[in-house]
PDB file of N, CA and C in Angstrom:
ATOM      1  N   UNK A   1      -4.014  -8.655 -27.707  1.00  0.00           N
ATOM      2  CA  UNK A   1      -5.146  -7.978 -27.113  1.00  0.00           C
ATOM      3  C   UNK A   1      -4.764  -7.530 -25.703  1.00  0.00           C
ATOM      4  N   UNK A   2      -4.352  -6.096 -25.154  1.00  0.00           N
ATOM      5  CA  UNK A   2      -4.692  -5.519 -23.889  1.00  0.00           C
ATOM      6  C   UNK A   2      -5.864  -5.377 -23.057  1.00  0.00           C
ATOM      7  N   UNK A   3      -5.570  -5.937 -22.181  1.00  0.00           N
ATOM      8  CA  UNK A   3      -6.978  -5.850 -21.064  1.00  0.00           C
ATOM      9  C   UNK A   3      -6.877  -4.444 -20.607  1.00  0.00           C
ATOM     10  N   UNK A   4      -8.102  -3.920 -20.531  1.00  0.00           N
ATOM     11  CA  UNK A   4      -8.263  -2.620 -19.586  1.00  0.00           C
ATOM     12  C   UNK A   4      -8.946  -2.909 -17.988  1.00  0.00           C
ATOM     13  N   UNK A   5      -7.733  -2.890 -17.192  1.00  0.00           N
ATOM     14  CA  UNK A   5      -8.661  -3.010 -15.822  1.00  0.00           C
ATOM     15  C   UNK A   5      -8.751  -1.472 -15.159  1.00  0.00           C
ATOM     16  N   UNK A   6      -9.479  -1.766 -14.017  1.00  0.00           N
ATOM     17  CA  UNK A   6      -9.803  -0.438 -13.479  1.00  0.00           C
ATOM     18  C   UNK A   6      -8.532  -0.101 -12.736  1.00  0.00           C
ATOM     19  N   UNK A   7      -8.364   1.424 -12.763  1.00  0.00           N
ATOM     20  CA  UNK A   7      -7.658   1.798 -11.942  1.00  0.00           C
ATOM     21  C   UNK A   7      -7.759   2.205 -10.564  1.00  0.00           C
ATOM     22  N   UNK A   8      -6.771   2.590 -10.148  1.00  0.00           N
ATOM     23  CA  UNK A   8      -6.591   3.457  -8.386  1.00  0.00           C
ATOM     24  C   UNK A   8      -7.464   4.742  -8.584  1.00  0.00           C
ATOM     25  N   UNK A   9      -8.562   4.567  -7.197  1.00  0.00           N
ATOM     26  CA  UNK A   9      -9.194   6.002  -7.353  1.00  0.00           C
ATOM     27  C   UNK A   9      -8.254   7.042  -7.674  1.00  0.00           C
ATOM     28  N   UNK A  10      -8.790   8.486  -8.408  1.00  0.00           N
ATOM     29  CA  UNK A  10      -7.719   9.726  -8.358  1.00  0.00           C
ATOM     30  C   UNK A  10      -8.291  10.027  -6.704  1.00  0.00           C
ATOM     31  N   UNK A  11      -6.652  10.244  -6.540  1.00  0.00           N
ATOM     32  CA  UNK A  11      -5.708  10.327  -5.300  1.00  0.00           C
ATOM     33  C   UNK A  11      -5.640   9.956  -4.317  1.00  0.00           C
ATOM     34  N   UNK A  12      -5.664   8.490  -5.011  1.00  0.00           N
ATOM     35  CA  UNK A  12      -5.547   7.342  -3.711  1.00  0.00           C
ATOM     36  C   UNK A  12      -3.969   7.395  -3.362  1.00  0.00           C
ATOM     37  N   UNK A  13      -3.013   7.530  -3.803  1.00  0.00           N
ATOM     38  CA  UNK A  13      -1.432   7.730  -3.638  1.00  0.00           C
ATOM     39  C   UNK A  13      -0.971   9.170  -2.447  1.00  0.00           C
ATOM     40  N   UNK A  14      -2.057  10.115  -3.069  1.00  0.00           N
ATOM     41  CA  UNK A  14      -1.577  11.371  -2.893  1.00  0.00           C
ATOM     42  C   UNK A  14      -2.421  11.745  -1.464  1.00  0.00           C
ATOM     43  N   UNK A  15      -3.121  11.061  -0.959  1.00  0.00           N
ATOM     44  CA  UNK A  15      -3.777  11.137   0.278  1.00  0.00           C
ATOM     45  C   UNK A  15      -5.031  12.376   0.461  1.00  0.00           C
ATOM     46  N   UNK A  16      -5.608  12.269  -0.748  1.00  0.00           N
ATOM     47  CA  UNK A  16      -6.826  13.288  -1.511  1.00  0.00           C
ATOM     48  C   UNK A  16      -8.097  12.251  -0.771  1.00  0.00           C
ATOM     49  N   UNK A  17      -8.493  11.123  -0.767  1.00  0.00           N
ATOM     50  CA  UNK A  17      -9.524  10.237  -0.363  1.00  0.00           C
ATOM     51  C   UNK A  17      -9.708  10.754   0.950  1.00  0.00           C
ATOM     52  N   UNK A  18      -8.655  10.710   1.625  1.00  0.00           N
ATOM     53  CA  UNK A  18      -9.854  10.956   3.290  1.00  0.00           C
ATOM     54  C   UNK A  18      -8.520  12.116   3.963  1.00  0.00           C
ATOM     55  N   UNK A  19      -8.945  12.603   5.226  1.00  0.00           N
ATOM     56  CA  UNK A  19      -7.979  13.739   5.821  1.00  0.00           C
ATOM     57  C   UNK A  19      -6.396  13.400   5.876  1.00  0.00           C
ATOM     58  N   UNK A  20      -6.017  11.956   5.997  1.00  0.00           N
ATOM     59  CA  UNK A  20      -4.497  11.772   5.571  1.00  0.00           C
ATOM     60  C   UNK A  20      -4.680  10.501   4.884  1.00  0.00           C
ATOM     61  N   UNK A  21      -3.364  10.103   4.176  1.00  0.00           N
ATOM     62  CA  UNK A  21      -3.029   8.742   3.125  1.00  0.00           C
ATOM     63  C   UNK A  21      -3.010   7.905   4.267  1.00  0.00           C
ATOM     64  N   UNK A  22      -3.933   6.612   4.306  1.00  0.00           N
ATOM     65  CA  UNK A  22      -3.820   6.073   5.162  1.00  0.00           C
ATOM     66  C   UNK A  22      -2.769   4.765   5.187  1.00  0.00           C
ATOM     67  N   UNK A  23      -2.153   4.856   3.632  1.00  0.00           N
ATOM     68  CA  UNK A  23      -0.704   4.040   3.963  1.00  0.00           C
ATOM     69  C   UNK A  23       0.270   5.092   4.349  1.00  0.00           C
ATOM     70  N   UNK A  24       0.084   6.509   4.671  1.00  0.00           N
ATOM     71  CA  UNK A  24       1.219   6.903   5.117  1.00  0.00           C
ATOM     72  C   UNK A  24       1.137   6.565   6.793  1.00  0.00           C
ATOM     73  N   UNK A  25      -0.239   6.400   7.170  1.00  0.00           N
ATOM     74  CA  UNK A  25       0.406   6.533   8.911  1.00  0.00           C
ATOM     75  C   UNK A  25       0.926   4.843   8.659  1.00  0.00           C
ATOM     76  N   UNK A  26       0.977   3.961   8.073  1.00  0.00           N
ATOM     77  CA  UNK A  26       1.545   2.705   8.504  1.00  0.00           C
ATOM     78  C   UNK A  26       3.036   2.360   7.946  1.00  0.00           C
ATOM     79  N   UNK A  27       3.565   2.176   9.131  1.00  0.00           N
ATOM     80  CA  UNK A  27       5.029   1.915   9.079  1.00  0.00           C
ATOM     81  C   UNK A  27       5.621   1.038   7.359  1.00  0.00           C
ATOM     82  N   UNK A  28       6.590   1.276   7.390  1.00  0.00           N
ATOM     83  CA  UNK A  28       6.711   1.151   5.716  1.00  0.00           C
ATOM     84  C   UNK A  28       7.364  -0.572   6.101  1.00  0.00           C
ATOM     85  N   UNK A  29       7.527  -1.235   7.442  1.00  0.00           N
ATOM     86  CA  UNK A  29       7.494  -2.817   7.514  1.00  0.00           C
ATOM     87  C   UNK A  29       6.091  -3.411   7.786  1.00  0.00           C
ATOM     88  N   UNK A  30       5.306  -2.984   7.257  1.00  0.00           N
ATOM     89  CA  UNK A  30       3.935  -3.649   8.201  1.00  0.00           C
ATOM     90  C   UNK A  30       3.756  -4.492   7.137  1.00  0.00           C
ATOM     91  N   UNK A  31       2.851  -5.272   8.157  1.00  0.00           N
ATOM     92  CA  UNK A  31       3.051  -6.489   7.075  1.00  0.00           C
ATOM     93  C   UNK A  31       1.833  -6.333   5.685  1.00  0.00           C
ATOM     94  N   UNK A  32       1.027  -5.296   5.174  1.00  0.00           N
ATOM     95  CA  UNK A  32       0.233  -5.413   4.072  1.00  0.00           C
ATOM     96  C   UNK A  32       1.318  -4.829   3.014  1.00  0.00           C
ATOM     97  N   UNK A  33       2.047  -3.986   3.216  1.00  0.00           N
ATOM     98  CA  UNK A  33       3.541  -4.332   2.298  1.00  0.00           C
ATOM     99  C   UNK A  33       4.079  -5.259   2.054  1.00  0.00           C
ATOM    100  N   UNK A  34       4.201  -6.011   3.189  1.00  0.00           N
ATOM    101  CA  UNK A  34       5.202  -7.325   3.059  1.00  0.00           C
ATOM    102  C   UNK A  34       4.312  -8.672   1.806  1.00  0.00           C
ATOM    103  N   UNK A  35       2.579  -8.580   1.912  1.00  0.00           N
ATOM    104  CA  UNK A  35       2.052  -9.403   1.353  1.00  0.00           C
ATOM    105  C   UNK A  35       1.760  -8.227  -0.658  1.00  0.00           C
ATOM    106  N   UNK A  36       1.549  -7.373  -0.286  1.00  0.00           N
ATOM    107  CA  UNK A  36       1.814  -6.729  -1.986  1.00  0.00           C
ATOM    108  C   UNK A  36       3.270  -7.048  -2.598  1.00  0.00           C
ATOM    109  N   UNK A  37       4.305  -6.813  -1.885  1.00  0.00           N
ATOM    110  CA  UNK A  37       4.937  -7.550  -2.340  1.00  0.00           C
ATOM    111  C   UNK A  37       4.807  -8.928  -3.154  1.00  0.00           C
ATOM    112  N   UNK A  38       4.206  -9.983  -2.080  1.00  0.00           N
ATOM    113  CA  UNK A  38       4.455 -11.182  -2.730  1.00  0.00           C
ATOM    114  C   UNK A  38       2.905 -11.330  -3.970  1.00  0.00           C
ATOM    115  N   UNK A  39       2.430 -10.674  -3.740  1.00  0.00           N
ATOM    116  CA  UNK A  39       0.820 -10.499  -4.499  1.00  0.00           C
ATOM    117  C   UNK A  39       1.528  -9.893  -6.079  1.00  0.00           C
ATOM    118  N   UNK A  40       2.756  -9.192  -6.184  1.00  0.00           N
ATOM    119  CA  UNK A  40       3.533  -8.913  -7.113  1.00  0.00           C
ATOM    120  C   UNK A  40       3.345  -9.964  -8.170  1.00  0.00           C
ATOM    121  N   UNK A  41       4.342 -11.358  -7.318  1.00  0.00           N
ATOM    122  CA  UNK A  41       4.982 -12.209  -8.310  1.00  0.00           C
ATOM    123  C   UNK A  41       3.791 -13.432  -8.793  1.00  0.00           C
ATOM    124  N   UNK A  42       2.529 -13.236  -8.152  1.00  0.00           N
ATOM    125  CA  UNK A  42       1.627 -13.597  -8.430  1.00  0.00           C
ATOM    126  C   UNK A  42       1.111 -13.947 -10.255  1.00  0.00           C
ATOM    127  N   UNK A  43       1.323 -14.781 -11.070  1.00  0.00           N
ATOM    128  CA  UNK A  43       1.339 -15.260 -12.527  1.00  0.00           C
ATOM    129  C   UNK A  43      -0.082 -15.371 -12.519  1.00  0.00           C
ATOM    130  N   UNK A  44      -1.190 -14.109 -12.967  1.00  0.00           N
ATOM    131  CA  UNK A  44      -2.513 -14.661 -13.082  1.00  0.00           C
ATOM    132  C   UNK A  44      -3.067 -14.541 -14.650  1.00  0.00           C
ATOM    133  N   UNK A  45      -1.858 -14.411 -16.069  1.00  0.00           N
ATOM    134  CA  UNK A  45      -1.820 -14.820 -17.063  1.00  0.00           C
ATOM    135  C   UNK A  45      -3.011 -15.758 -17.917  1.00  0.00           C
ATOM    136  N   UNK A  46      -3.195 -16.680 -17.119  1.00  0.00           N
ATOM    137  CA  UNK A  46      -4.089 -17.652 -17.557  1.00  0.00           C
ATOM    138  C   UNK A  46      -5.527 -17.434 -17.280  1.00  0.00           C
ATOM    139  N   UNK A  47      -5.310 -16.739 -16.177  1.00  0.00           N
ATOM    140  CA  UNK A  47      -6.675 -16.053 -15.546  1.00  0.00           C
ATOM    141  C   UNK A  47      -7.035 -15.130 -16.610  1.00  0.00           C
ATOM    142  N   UNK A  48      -6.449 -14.214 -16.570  1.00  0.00           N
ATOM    143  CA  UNK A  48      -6.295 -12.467 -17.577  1.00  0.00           C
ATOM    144  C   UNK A  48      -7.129 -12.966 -18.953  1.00  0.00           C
ATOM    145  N   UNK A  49      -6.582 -14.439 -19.392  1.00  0.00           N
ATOM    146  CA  UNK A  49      -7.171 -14.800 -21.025  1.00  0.00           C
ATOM    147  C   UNK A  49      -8.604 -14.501 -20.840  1.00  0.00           C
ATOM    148  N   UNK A  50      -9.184 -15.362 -19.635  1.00  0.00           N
ATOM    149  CA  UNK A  50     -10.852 -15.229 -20.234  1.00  0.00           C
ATOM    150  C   UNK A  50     -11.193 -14.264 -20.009  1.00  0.00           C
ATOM    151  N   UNK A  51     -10.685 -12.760 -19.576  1.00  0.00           N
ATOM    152  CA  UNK A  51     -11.611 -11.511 -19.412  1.00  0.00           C
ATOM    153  C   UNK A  51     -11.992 -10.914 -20.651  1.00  0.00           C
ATOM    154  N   UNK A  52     -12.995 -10.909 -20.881  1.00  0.00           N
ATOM    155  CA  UNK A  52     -13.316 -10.147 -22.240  1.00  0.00           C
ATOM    156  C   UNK A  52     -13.313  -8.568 -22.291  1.00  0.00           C
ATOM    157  N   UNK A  53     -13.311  -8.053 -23.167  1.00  0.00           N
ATOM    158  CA  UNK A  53     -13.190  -6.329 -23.892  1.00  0.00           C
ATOM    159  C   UNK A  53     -14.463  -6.082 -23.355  1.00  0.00           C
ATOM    160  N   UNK A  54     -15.565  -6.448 -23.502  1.00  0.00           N
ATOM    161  CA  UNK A  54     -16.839  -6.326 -23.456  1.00  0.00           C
ATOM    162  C   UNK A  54     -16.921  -6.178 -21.874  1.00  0.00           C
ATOM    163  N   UNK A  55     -17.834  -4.319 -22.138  1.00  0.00           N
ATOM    164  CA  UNK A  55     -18.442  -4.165 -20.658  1.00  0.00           C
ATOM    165  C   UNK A  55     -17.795  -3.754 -19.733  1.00  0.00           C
ATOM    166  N   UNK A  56     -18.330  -3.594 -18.516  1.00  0.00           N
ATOM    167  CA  UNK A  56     -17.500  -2.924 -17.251  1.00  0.00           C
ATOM    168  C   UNK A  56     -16.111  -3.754 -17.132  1.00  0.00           C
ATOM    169  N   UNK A  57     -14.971  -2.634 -17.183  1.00  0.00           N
ATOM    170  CA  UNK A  57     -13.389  -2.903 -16.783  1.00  0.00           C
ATOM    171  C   UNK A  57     -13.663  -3.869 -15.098  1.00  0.00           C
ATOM    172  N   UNK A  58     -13.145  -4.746 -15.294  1.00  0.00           N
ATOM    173  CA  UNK A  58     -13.330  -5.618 -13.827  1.00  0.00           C
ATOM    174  C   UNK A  58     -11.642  -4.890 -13.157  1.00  0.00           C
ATOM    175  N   UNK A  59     -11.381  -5.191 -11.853  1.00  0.00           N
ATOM    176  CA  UNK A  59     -10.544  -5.483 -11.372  1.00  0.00           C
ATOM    177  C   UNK A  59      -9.642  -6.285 -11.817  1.00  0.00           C
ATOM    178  N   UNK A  60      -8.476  -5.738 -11.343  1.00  0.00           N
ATOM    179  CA  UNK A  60      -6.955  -6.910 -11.503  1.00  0.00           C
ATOM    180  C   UNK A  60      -7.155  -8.344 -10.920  1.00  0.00           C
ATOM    181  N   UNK A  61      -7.332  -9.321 -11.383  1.00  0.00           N
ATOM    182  CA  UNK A  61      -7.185 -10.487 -10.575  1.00  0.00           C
ATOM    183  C   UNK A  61      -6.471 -10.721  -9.491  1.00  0.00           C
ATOM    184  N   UNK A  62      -4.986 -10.016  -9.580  1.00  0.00           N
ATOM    185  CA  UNK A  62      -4.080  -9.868  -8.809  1.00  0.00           C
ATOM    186  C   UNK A  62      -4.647  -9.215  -7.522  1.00  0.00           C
ATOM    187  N   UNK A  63      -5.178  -7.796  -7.668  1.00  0.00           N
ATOM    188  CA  UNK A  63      -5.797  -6.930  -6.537  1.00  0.00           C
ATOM    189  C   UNK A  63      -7.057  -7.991  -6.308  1.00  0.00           C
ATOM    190  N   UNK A  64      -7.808  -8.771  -6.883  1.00  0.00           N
ATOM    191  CA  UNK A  64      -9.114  -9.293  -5.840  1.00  0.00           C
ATOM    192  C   UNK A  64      -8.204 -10.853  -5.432  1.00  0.00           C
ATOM    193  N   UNK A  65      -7.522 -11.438  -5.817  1.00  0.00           N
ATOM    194  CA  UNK A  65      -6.613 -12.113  -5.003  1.00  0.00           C
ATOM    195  C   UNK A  65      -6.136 -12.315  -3.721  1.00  0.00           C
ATOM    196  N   UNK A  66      -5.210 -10.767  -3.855  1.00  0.00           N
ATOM    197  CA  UNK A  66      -4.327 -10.156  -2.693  1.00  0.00           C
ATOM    198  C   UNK A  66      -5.158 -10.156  -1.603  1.00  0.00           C
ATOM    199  N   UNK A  67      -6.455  -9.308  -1.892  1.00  0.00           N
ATOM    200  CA  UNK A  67      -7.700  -8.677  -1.059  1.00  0.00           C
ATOM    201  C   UNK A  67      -8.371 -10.180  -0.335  1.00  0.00           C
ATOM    202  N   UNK A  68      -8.064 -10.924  -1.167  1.00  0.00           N
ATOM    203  CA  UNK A  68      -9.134 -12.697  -0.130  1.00  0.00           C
ATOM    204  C   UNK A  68      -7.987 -13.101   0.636  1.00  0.00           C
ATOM    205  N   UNK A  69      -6.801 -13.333   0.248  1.00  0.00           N
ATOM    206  CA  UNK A  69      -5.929 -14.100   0.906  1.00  0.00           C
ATOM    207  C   UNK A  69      -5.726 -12.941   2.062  1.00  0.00           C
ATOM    208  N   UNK A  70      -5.479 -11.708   2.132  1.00  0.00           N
ATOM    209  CA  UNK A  70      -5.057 -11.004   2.760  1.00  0.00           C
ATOM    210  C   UNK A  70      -5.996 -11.153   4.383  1.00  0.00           C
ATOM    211  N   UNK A  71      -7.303 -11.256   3.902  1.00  0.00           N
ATOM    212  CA  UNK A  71      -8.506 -10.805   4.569  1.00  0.00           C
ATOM    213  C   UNK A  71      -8.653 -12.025   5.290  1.00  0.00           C
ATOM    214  N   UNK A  72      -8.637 -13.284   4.572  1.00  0.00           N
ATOM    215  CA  UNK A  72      -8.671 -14.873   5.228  1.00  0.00           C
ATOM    216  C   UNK A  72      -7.316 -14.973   5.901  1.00  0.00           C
ATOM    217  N   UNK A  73      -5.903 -14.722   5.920  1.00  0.00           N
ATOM    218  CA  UNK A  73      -5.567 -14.613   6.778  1.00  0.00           C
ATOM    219  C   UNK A  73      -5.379 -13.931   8.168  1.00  0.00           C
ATOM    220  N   UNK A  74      -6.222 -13.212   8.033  1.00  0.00           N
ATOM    221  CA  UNK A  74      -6.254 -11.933   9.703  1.00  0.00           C
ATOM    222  C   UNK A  74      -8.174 -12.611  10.205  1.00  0.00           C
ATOM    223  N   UNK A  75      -7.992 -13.939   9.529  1.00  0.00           N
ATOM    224  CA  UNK A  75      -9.642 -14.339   9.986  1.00  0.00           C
ATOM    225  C   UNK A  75     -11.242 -13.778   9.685  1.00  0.00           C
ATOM    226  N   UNK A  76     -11.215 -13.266   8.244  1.00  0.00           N
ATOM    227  CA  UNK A  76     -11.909 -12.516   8.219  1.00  0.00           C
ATOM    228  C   UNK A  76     -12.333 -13.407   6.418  1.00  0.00           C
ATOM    229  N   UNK A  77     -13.682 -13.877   7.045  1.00  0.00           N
ATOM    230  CA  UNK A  77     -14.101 -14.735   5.772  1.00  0.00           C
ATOM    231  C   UNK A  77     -15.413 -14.031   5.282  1.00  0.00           C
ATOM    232  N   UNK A  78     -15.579 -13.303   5.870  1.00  0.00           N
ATOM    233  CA  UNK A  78     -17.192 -12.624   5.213  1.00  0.00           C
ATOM    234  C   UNK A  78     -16.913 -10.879   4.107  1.00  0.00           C
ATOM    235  N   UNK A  79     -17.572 -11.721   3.133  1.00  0.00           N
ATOM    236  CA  UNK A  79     -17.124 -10.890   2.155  1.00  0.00           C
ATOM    237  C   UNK A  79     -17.742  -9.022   2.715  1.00  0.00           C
ATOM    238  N   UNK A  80     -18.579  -9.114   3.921  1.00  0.00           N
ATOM    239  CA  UNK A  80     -18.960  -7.852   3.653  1.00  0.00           C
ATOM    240  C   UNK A  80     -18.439  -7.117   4.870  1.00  0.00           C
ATOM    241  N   UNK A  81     -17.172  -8.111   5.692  1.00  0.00           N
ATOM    242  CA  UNK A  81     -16.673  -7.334   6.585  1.00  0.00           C
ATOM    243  C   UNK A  81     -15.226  -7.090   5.667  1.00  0.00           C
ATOM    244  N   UNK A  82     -14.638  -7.440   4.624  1.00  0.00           N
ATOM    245  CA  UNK A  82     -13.650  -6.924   3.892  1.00  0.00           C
ATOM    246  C   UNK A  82     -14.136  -5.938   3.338  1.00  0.00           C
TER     247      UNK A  82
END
């Protein structure tokens, strides 16, 4: 069984969302590269089982993961300032 999660808005890559790609103005060492990277090797397998077919495509576990740890480390615990 394949999960369908949601994808990347169209032209979130191509810098179509707002007047420039806003990962292009950031240096290609900054560190929210450095943590997708490790958000990569992230095994959320076991997680993935209980999503069911049924209903709205949720997010990657991986991407709402990345997004808490990322956000709790720069001090930022309130879900509605992420």
């Amino acid at each position: 069984m394949t999960l369908i999660f949601k994808k990347d808005p169209d032209g979130f890559n191509q810098g179509a969302l707002l007047a420039t790609n806003i990962f292009a103005l950031l240096s290609r060492d900054h560190e929210c590269f450095i943590y997708e990277e490790i958000f990569k090797q992230i095994d959320t397998s076991s997680i993935e089982v209980k999503y069911k077919k049924i209903g709205q495509h949720a997010y990657h576990p991986r991407r709402v993961v990345g997004i808490l740890i990322y956000a709790y480390s720069h001090g930022v615990f309130s879900s509605r300032e992420m």
